[in-house]
N, C-alpha and C. Protein backbone atom coordinates (compact mmCIF):
# COMPACT_ATOMS: atom_id res chain seq x y z
N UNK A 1 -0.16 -8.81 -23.74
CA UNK A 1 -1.22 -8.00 -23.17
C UNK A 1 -0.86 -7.67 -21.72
N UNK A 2 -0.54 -6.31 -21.64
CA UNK A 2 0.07 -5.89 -20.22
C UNK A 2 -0.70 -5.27 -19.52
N UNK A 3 -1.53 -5.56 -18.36
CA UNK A 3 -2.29 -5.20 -17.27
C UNK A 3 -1.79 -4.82 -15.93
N UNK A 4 -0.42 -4.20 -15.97
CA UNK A 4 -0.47 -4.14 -14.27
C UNK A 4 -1.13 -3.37 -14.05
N UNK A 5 -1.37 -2.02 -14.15
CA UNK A 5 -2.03 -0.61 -13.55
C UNK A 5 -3.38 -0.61 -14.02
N UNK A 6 -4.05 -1.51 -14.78
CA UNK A 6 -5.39 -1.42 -14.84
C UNK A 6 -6.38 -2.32 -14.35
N UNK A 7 -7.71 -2.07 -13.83
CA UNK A 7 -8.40 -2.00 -13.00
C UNK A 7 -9.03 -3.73 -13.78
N UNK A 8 -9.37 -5.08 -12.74
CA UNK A 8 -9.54 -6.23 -13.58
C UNK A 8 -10.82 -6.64 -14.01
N UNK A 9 -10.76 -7.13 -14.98
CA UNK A 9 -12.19 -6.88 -16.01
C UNK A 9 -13.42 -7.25 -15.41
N UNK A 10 -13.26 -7.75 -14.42
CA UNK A 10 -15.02 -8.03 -13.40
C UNK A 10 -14.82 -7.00 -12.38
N UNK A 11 -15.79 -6.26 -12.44
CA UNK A 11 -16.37 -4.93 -11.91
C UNK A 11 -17.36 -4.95 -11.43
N UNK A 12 -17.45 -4.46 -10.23
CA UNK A 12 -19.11 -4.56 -9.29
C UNK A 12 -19.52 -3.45 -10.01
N UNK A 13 -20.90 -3.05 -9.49
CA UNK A 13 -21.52 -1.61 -10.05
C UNK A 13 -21.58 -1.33 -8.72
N UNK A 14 -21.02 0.14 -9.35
CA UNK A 14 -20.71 1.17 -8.32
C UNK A 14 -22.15 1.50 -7.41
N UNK A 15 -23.01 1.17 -7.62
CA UNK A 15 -24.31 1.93 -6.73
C UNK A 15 -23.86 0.47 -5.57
N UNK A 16 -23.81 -0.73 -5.86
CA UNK A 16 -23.72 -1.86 -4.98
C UNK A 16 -22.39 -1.61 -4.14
N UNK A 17 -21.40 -1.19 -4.65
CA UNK A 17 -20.01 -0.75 -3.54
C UNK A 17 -20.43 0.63 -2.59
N UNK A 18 -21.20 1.47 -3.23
CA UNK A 18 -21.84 3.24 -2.61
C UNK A 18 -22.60 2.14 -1.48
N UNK A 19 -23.70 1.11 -1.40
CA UNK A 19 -24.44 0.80 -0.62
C UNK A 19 -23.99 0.11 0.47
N UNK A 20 -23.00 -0.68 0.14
CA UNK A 20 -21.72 -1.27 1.15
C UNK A 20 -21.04 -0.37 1.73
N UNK A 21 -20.72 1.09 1.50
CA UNK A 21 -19.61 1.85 2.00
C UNK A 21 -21.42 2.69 3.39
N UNK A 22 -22.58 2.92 2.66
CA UNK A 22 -23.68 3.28 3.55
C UNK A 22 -23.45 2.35 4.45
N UNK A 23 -23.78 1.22 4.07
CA UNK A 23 -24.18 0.29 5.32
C UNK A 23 -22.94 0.83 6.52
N UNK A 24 -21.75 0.37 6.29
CA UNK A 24 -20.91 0.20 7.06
C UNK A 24 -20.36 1.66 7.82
N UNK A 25 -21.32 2.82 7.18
CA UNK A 25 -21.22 3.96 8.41
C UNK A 25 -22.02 3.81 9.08
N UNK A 26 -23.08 3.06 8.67
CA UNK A 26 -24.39 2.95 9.63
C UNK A 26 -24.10 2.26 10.91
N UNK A 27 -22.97 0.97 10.39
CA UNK A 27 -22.79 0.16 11.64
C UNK A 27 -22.06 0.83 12.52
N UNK A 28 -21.18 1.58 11.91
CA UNK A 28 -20.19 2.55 12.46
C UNK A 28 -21.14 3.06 13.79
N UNK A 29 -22.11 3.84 13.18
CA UNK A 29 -22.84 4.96 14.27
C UNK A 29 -24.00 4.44 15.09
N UNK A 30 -24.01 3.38 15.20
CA UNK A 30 -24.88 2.92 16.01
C UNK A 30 -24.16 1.71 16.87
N UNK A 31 -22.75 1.51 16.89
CA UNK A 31 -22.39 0.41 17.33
C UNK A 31 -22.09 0.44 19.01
N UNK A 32 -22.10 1.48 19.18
CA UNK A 32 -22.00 2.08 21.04
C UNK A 32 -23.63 1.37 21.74
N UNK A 33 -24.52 2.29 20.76
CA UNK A 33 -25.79 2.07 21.07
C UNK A 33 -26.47 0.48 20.77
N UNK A 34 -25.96 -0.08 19.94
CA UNK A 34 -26.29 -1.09 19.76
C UNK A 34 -25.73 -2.94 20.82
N UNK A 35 -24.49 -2.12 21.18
CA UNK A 35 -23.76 -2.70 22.10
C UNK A 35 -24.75 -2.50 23.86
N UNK A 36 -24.73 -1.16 24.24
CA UNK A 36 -25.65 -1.10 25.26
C UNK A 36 -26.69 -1.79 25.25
N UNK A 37 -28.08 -1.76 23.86
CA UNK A 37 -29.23 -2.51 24.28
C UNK A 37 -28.85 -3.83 23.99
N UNK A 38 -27.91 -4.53 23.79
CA UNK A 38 -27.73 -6.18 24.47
C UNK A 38 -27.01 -6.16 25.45
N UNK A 39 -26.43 -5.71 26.01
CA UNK A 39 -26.10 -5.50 27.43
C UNK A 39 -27.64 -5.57 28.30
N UNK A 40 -28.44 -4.45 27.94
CA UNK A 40 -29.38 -4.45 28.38
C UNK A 40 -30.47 -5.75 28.47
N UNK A 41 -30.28 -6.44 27.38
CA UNK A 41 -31.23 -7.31 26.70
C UNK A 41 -32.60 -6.32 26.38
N UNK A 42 -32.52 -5.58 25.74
CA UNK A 42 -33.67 -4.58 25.22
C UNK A 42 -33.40 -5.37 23.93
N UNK A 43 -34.28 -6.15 24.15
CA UNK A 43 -34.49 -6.43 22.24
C UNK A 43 -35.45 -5.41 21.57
N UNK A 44 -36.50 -5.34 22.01
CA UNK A 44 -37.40 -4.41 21.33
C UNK A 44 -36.67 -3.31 21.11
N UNK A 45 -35.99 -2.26 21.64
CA UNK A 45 -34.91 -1.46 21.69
C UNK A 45 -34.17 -1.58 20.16
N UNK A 46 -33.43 -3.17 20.16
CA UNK A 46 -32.78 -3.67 18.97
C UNK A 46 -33.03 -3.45 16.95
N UNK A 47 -34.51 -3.87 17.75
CA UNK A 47 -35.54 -4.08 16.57
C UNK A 47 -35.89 -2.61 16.23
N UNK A 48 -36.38 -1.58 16.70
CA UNK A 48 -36.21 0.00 16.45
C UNK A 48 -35.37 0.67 15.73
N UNK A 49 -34.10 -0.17 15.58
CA UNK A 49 -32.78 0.62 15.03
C UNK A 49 -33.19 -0.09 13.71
N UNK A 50 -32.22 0.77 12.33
CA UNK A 50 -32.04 0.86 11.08
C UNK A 50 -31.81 -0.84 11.24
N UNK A 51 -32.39 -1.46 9.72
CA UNK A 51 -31.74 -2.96 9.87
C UNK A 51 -30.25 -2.43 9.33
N UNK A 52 -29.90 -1.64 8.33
CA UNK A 52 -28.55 -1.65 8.33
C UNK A 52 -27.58 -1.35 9.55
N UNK A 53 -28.51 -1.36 10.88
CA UNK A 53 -27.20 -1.09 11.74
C UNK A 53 -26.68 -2.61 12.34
N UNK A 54 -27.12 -3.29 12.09
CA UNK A 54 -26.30 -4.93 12.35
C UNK A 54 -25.09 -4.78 11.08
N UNK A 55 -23.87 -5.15 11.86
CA UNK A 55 -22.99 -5.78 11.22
C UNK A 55 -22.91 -7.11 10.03
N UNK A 56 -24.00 -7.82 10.72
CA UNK A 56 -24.08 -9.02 9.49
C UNK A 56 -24.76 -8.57 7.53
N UNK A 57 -25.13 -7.31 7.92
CA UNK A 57 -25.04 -6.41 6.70
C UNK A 57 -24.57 -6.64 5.60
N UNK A 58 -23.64 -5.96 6.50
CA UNK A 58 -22.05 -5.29 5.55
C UNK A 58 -21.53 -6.49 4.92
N UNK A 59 -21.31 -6.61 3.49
CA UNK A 59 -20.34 -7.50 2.65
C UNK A 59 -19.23 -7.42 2.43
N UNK A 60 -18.77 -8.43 2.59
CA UNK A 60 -17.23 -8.81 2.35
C UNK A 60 -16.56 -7.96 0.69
N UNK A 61 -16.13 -6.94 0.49
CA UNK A 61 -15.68 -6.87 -0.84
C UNK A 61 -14.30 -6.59 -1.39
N UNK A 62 -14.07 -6.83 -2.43
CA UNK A 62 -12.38 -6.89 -3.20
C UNK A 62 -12.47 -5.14 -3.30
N UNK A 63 -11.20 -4.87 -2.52
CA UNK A 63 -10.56 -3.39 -3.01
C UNK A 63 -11.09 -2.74 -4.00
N UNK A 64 -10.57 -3.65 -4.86
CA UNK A 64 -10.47 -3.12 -6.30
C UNK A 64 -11.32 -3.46 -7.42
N UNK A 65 -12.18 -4.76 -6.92
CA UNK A 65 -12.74 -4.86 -8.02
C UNK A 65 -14.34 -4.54 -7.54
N UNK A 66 -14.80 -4.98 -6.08
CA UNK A 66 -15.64 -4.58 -5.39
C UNK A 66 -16.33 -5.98 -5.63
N UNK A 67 -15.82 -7.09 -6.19
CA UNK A 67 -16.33 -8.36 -6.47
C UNK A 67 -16.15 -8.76 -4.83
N UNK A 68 -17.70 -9.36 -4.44
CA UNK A 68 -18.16 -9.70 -3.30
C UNK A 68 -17.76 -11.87 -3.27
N UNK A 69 -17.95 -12.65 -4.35
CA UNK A 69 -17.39 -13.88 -4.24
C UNK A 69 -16.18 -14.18 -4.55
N UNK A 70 -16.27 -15.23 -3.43
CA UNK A 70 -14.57 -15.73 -3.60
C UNK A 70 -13.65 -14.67 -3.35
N UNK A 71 -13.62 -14.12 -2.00
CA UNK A 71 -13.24 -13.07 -1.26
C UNK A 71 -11.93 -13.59 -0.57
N UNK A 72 -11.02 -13.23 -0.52
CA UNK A 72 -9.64 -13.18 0.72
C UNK A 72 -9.60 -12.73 1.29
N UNK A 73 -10.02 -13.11 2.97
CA UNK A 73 -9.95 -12.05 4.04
C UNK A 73 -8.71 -11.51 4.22
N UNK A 74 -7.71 -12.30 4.15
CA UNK A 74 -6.33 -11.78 4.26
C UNK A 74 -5.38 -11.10 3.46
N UNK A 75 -6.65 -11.29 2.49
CA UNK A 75 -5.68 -9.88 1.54
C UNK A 75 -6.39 -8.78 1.14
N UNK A 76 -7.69 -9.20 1.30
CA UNK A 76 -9.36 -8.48 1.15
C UNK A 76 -9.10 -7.98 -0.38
N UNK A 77 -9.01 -9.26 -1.11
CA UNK A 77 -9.38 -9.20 -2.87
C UNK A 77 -9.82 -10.48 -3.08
N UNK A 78 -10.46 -10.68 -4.45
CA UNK A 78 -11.24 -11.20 -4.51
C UNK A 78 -10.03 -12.37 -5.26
N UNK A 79 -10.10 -13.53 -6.02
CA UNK A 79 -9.31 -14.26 -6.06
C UNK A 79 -9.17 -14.04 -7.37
N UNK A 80 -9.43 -13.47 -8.53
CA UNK A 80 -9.34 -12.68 -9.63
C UNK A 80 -8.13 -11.70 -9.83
N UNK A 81 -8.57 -10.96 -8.38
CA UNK A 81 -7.65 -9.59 -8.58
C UNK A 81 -6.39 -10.12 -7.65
N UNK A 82 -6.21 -10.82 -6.44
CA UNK A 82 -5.24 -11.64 -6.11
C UNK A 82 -4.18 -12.09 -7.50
N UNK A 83 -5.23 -12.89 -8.04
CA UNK A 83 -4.13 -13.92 -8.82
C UNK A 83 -3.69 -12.77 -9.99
N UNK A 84 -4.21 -11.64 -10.64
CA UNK A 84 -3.19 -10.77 -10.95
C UNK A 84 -2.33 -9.93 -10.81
N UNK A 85 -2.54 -9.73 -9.75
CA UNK A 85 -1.79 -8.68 -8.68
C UNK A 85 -0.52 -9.95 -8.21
N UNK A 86 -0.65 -11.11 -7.95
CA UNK A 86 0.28 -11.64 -7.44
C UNK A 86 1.28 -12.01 -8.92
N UNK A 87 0.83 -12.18 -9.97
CA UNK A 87 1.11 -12.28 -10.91
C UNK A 87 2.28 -11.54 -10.97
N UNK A 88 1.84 -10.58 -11.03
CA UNK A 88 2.44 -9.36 -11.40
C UNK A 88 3.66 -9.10 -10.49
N UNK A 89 3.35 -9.27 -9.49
CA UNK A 89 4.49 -9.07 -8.22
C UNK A 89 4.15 -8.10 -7.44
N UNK A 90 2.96 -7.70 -7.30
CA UNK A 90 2.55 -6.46 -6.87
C UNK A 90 2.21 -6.56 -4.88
N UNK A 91 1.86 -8.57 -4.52
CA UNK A 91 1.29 -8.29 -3.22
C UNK A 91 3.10 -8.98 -2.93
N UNK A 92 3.35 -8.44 -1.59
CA UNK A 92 4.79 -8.76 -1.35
C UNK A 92 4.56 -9.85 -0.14
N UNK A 93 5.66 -10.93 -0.64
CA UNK A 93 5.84 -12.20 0.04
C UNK A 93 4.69 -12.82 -1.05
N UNK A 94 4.22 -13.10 -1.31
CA UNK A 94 3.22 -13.97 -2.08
C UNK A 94 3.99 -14.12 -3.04
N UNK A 95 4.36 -16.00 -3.64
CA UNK A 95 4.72 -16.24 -4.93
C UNK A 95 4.65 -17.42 -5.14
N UNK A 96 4.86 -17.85 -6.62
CA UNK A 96 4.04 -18.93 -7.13
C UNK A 96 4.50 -19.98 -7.03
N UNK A 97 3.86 -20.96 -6.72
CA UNK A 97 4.53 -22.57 -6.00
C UNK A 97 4.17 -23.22 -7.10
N UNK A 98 5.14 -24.66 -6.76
CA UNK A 98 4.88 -25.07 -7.74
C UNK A 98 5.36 -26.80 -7.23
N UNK A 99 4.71 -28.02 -7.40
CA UNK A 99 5.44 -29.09 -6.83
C UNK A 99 4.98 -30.75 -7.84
């Protein structure tokens, strides 16, 4: 059963990855402004803005599978799509130990 080029069988739903890709323009466009009112200490200021414009929002998600647990920051996949992709030979320098 040969899987390199296809997509791995745990799949977020797409409206939950669309809402992660919102959030994180939101943080995008408010992050100047959001930076000034703590400078300021304007909290009330703070509290006015979208809650999606905080960063602590935005979720951690896999490329490819959009699976949010058991995340790799350093490869930003989830440990699913890691361990087939490394499998495979696909992430470079990564390979399988063994002792």
């Amino acid at each position: 059963m040969e899987r390199l080029n296809s997509a791995p069988e745990v799949m977020a739903k797409k409206s939950w990855i669309a809402r992660n890709k919102r959030k994180q323009a939101t943080v995008a466009k408010y992050a100047d402004l959001r930076l000034k009112l703590k400078k300021e200490k304007d909290y009330i200021g703070l509290t006015m803005l979208p809650r999606d414009a905080s960063p602590t929002r935005v979720v951690n998600r896999c490329e490819f599978s959009g699976r949010r647990r058991a995340f790799l920051r350093r490869f930003r996949l989830s440990r699913i799509s890691f361990r087939e992709m490394a499998s495979a030979g696909l992430i470079p320098g990564v390979t399988k130990s063994s002792w």
